[in-house]
C-alpha atoms as a PDB file:
ATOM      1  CA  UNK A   1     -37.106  27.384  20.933  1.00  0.00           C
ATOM      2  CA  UNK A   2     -39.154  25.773  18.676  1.00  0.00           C
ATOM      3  CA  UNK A   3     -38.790  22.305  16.792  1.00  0.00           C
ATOM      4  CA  UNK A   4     -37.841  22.897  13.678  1.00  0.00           C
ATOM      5  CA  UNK A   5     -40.451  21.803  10.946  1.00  0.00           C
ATOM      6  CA  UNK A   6     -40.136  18.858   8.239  1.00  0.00           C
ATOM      7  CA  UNK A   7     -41.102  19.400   4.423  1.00  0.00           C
ATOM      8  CA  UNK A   8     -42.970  16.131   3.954  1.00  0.00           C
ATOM      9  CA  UNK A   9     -41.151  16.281   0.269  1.00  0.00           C
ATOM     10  CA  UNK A  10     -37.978  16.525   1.668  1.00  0.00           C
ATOM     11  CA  UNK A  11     -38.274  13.679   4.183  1.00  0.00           C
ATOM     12  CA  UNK A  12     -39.508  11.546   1.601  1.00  0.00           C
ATOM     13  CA  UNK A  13     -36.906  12.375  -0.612  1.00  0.00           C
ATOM     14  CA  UNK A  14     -34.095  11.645   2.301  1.00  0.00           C
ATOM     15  CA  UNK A  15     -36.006   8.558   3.326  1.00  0.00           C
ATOM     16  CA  UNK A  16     -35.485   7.993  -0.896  1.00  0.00           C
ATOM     17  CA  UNK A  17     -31.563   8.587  -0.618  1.00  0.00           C
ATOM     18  CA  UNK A  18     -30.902   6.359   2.608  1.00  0.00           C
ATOM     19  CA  UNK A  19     -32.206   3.258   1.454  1.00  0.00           C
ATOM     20  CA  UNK A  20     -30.774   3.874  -2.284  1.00  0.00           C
ATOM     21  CA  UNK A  21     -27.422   3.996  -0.195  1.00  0.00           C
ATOM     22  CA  UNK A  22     -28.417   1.139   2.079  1.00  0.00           C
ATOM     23  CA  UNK A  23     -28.885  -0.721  -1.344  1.00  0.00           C
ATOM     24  CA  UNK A  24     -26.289  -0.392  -2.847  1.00  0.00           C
ATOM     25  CA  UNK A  25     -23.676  -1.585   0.130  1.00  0.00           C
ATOM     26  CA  UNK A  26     -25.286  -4.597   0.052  1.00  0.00           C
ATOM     27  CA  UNK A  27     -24.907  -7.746  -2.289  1.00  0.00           C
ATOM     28  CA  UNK A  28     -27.594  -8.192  -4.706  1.00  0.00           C
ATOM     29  CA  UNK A  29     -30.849  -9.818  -3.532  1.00  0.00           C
ATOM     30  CA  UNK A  30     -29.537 -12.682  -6.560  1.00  0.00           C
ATOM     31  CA  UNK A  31     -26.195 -12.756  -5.199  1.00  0.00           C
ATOM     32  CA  UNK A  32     -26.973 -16.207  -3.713  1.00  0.00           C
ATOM     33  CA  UNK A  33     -28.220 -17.608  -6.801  1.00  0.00           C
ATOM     34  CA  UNK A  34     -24.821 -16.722  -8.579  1.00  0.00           C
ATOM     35  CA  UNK A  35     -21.721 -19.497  -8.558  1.00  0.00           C
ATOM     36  CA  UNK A  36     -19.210 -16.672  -7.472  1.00  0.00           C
ATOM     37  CA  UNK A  37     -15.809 -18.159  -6.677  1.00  0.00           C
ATOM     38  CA  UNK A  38     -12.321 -16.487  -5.641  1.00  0.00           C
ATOM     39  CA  UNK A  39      -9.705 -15.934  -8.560  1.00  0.00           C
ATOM     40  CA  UNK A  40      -6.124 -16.088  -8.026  1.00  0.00           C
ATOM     41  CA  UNK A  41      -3.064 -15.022 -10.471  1.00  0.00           C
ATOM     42  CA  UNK A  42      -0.771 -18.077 -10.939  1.00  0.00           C
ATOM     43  CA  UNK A  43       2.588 -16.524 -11.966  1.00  0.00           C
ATOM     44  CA  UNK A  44       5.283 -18.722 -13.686  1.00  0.00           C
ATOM     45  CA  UNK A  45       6.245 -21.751 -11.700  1.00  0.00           C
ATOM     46  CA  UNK A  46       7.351 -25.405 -11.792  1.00  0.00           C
ATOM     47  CA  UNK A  47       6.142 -28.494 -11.102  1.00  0.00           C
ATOM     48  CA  UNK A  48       9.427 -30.888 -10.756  1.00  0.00           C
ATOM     49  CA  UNK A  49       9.735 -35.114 -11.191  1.00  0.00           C
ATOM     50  CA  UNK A  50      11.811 -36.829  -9.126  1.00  0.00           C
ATOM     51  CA  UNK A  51      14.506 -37.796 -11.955  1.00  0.00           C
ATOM     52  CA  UNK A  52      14.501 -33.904 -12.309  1.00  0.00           C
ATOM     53  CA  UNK A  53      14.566 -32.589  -9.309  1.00  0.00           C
ATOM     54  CA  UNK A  54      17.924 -34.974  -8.612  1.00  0.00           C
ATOM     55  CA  UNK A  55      19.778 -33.617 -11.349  1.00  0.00           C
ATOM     56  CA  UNK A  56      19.125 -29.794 -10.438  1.00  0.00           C
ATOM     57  CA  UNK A  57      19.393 -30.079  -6.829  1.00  0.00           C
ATOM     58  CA  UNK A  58      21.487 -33.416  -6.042  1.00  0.00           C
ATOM     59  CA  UNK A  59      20.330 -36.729  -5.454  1.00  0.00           C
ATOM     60  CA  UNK A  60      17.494 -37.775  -2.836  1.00  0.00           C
ATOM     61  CA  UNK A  61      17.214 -33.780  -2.427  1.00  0.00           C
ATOM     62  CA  UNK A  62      13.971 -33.601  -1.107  1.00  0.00           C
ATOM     63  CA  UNK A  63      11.827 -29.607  -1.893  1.00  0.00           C
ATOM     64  CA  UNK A  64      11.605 -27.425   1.500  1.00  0.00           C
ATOM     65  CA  UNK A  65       8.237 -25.894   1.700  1.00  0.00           C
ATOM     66  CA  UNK A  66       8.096 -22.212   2.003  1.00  0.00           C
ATOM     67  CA  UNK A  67       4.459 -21.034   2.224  1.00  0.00           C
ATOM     68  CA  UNK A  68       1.204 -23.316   1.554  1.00  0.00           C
ATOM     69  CA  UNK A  69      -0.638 -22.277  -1.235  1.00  0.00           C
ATOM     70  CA  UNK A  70      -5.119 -22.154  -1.429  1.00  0.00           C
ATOM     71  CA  UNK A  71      -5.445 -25.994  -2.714  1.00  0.00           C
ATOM     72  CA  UNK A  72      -4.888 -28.296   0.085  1.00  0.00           C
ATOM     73  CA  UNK A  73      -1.692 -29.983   0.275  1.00  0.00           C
ATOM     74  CA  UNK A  74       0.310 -27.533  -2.294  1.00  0.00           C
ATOM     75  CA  UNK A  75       3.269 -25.250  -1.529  1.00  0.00           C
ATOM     76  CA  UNK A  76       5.940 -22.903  -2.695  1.00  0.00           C
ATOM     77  CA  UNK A  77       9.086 -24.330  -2.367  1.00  0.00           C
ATOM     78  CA  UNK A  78      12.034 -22.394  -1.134  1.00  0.00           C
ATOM     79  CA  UNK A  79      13.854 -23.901  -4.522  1.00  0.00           C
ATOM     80  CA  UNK A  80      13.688 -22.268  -7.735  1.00  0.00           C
ATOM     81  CA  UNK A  81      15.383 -23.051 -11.466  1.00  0.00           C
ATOM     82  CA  UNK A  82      16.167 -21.044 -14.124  1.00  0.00           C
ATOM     83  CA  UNK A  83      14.937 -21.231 -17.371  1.00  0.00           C
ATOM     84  CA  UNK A  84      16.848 -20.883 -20.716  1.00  0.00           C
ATOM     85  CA  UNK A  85      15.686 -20.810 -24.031  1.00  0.00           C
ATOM     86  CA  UNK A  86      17.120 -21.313 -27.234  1.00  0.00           C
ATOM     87  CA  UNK A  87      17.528 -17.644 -27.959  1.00  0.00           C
ATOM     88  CA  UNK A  88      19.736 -17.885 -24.703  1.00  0.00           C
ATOM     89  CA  UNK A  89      17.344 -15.405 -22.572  1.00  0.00           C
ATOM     90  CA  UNK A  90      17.197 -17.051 -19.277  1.00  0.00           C
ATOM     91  CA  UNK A  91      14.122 -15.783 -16.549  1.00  0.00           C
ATOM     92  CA  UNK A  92      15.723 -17.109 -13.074  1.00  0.00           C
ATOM     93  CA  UNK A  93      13.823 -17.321 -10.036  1.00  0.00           C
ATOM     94  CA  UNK A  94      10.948 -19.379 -11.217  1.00  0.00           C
ATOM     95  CA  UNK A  95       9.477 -21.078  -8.147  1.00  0.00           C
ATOM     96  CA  UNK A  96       8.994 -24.712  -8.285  1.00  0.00           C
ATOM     97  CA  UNK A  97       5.666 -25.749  -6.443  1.00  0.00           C
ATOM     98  CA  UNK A  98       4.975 -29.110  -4.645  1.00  0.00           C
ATOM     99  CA  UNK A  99       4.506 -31.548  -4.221  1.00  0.00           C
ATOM    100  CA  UNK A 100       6.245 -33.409  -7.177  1.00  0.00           C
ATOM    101  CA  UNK A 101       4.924 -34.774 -10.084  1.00  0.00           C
ATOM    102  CA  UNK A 102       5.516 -38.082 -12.443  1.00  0.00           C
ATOM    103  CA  UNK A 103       6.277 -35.083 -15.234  1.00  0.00           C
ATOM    104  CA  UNK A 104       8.295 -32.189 -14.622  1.00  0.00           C
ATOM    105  CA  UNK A 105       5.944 -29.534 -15.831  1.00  0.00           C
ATOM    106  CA  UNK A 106       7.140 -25.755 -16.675  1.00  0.00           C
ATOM    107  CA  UNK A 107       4.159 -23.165 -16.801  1.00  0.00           C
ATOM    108  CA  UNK A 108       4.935 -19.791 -18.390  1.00  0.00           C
ATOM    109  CA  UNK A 109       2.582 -16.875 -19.853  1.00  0.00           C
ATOM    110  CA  UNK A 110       2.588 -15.608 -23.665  1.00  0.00           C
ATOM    111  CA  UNK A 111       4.712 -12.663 -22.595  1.00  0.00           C
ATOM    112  CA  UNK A 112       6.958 -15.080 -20.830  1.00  0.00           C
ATOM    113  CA  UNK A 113       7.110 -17.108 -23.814  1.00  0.00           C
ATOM    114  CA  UNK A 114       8.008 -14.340 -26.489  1.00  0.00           C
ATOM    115  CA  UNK A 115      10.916 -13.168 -24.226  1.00  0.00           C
ATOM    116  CA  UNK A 116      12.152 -16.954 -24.254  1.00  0.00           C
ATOM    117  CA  UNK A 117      11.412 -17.393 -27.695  1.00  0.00           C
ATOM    118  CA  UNK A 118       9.565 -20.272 -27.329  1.00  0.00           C
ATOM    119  CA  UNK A 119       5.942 -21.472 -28.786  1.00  0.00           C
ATOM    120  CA  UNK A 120       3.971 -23.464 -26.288  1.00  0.00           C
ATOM    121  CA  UNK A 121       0.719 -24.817 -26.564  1.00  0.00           C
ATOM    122  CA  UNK A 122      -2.210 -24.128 -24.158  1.00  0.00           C
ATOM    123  CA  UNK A 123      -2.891 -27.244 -22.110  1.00  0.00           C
ATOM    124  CA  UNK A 124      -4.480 -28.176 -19.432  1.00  0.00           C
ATOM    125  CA  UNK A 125      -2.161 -29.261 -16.497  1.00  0.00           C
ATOM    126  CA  UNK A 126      -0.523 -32.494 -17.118  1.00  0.00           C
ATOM    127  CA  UNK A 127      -1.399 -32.727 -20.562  1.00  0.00           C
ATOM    128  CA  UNK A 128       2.427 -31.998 -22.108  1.00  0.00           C
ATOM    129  CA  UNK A 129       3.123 -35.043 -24.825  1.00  0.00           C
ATOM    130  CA  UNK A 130       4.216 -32.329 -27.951  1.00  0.00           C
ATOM    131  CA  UNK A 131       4.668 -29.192 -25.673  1.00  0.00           C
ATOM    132  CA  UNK A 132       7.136 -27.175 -26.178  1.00  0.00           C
ATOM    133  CA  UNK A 133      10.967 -27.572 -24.590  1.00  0.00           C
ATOM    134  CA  UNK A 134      13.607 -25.556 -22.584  1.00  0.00           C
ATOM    135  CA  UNK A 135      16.631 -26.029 -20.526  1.00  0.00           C
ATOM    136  CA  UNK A 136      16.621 -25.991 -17.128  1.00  0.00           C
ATOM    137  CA  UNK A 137      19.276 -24.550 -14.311  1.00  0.00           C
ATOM    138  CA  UNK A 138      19.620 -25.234 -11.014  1.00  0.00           C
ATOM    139  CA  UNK A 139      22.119 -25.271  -8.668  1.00  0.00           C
ATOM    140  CA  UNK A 140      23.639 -29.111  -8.860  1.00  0.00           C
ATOM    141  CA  UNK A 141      23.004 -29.663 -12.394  1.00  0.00           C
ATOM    142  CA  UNK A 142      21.418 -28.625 -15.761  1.00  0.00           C
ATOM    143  CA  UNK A 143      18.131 -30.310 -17.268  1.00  0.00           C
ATOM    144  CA  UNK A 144      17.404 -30.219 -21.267  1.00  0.00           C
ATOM    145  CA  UNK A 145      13.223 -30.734 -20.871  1.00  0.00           C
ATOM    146  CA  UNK A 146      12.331 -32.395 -24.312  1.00  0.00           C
ATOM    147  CA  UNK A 147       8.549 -31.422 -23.137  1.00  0.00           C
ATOM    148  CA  UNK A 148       6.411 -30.067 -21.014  1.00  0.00           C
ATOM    149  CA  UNK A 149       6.442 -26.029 -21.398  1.00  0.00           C
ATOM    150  CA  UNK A 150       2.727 -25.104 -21.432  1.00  0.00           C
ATOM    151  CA  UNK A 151       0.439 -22.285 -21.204  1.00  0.00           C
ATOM    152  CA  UNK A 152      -1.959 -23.167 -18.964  1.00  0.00           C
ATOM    153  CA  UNK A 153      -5.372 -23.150 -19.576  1.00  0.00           C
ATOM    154  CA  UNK A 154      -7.791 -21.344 -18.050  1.00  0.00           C
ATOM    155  CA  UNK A 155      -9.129 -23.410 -15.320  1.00  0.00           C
ATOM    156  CA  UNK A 156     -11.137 -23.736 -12.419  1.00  0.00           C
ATOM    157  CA  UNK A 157     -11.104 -26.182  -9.335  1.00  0.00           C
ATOM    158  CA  UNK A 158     -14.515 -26.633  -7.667  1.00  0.00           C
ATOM    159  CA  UNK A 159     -15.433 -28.779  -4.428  1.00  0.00           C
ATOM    160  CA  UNK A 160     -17.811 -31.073  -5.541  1.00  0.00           C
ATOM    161  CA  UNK A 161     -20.526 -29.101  -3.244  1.00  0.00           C
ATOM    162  CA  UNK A 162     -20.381 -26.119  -5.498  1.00  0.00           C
ATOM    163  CA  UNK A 163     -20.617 -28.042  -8.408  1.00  0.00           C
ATOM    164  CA  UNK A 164     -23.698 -29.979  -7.740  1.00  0.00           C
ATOM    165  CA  UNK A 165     -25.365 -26.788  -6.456  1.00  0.00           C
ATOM    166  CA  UNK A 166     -25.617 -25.161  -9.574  1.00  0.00           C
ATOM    167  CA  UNK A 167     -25.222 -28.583 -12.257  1.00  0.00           C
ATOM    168  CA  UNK A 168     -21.630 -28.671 -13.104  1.00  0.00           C
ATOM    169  CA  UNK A 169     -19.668 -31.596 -13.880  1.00  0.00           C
ATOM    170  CA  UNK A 170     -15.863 -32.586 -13.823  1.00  0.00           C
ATOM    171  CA  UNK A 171     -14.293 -31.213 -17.574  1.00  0.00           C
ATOM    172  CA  UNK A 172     -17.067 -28.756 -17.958  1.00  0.00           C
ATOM    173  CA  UNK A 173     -16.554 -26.024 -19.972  1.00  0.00           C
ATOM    174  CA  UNK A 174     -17.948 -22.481 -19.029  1.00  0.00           C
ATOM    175  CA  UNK A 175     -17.974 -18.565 -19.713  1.00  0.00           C
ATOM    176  CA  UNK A 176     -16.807 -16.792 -16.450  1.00  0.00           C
ATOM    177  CA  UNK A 177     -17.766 -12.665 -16.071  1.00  0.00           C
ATOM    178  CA  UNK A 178     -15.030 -10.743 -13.832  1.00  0.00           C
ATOM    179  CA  UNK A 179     -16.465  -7.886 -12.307  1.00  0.00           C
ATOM    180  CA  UNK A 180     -13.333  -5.603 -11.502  1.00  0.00           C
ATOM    181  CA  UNK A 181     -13.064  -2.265 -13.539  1.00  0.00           C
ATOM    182  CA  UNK A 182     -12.152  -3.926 -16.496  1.00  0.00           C
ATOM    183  CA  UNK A 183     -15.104  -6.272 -17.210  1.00  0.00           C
ATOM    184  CA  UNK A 184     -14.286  -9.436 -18.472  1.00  0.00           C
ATOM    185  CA  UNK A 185     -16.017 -12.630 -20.124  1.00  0.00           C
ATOM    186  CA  UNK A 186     -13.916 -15.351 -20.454  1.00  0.00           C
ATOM    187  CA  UNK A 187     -14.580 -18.032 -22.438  1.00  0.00           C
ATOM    188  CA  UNK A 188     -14.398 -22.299 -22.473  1.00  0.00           C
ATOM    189  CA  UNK A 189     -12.839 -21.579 -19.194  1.00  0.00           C
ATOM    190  CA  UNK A 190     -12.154 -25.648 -18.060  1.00  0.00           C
ATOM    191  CA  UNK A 191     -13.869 -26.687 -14.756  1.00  0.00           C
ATOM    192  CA  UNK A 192     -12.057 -29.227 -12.630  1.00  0.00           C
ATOM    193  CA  UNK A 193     -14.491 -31.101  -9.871  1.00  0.00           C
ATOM    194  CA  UNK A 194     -12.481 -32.867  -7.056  1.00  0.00           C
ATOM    195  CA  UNK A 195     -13.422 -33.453  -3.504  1.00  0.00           C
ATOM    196  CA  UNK A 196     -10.201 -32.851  -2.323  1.00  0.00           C
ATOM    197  CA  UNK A 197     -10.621 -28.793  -4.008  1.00  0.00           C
ATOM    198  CA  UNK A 198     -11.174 -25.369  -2.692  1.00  0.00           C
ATOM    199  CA  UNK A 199     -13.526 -23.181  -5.156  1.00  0.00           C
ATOM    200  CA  UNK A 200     -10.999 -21.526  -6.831  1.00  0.00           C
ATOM    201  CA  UNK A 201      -9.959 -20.112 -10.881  1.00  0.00           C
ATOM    202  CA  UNK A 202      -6.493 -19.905 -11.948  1.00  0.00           C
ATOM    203  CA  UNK A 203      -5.154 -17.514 -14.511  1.00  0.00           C
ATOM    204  CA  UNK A 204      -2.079 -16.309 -15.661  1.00  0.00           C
ATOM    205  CA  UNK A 205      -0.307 -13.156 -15.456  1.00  0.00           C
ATOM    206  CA  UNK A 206      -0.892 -11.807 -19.047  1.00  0.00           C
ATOM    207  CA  UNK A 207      -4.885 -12.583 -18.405  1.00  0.00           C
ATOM    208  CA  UNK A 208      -4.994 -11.317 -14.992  1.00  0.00           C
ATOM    209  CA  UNK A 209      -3.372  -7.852 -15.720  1.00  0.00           C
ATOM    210  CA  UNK A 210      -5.690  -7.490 -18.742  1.00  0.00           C
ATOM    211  CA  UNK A 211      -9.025  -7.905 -16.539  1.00  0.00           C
ATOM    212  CA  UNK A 212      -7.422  -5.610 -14.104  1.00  0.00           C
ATOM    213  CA  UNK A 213      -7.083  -8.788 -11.182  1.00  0.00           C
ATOM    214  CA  UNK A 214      -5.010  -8.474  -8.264  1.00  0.00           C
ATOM    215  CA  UNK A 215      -5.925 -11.990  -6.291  1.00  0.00           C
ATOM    216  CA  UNK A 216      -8.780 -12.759  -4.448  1.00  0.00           C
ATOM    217  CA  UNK A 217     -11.237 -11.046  -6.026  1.00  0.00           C
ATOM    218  CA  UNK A 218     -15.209 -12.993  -6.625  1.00  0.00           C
ATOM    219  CA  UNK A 219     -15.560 -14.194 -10.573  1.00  0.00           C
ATOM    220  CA  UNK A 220     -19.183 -15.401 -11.966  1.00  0.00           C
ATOM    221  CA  UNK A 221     -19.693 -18.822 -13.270  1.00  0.00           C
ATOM    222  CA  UNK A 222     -21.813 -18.687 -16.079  1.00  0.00           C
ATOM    223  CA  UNK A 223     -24.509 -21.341 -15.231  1.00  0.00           C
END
């Protein structure tokens, strides 16, 4: 039986198709020139004082880790508190994350915020003096927090390897594309430069939904 014969046209145009294909499962060629760093969703949580946490949970209660979270030396705790606000709409359940803190710090999303009905101010972390206030539940005792409801800001922590590869410095602040389905730019996103950081952005649960982000996924620095 004889070989079957080859169209030169229609090699060429398979040849064509196999490397498009080839292409296209790869990374760009520019990839490598990109600052591309993994984004996580940072749901509602707590960051607890010691004052605080002795009131809630006792005193000298010490928080029980439950899982270690992507920045070195951070957890989830097994604890959690409930929040109240002053329309009495309580969300229970909110995690408290360690270690502690000097400030007992209460991070919530917009959406979190109108269902409390509460107005807090979008702050970087630790920055709380005129944030907003709630009461606190836990099982040993009840906190009134005078401050320190935020939104937080949109943030990113960078190893100080990553940021001197492509010029950025501590309190930067820079646009940052998301390439999922829903393409995003955001905007004076705030870039925190620590040796002790993993690359990593932060955002919260009403921005991650609206970009279509489900954790993990590769966001571009805008350099």
């Amino acid at each position: 039986m004889a070989n079957p014969t080859w169209d030169d046209a229609l090699v060429q145009q398979i040849t064509q198709r196999v490397v498009a294909r080839l292409r296209a499962a790869q990374p760009a060629a520019d990839s490598a020139a990109k600052c591309m760093v993994p984004v996580n969703i940072s749901v509602r949580h707590i960051h607890l004082c010691r004052e605080d946490l002795d009131v809630l949970y006792g005193p000298g209660f010490d928080l029980e880790p439950r899982n270690p979270l992507y920045q070195p030396d951070t957890y989830a705790a097994k604890q959690v508190v409930t929040l109240v606000g002053p329309r009495m709409r309580c969300l229970g359940e909110v995690r408290v994350l360690g270690p502690m803190r000097k400030a007992t710090q209460v991070e919530i999303s917009r959406t979190d915020a109108i269902f409390l009905g509460v107005d807090p101010p979008v702050r970087p972390s630790g920055t709380l003096d005129g944030s907003e206030k709630l009461i606190l539940v836990g099982p040993s005792g009840v906190v009134h927090l005078k401050q320190g409801v935020i939104l937080a800001n949109r943030h990113i922590h960078l190893h100080p390897t990553t940021a001197d590869r492509f010029g950025i410095k501590d309190n930067d602040y820079r646009s940052v594309r998301v390439h999922t389905h829903k393409k995003t730019v955001f905007e004076d996103v705030q870039i925190r430069v620590n040796r002790e950081f993993k690359d990593e952005m932060h955002v919260d649960t009403d921005d991650g939904n609206a970009c279509g982000i489900r954790g993990g996924e590769l966001v571009e620095i805008l350099v």
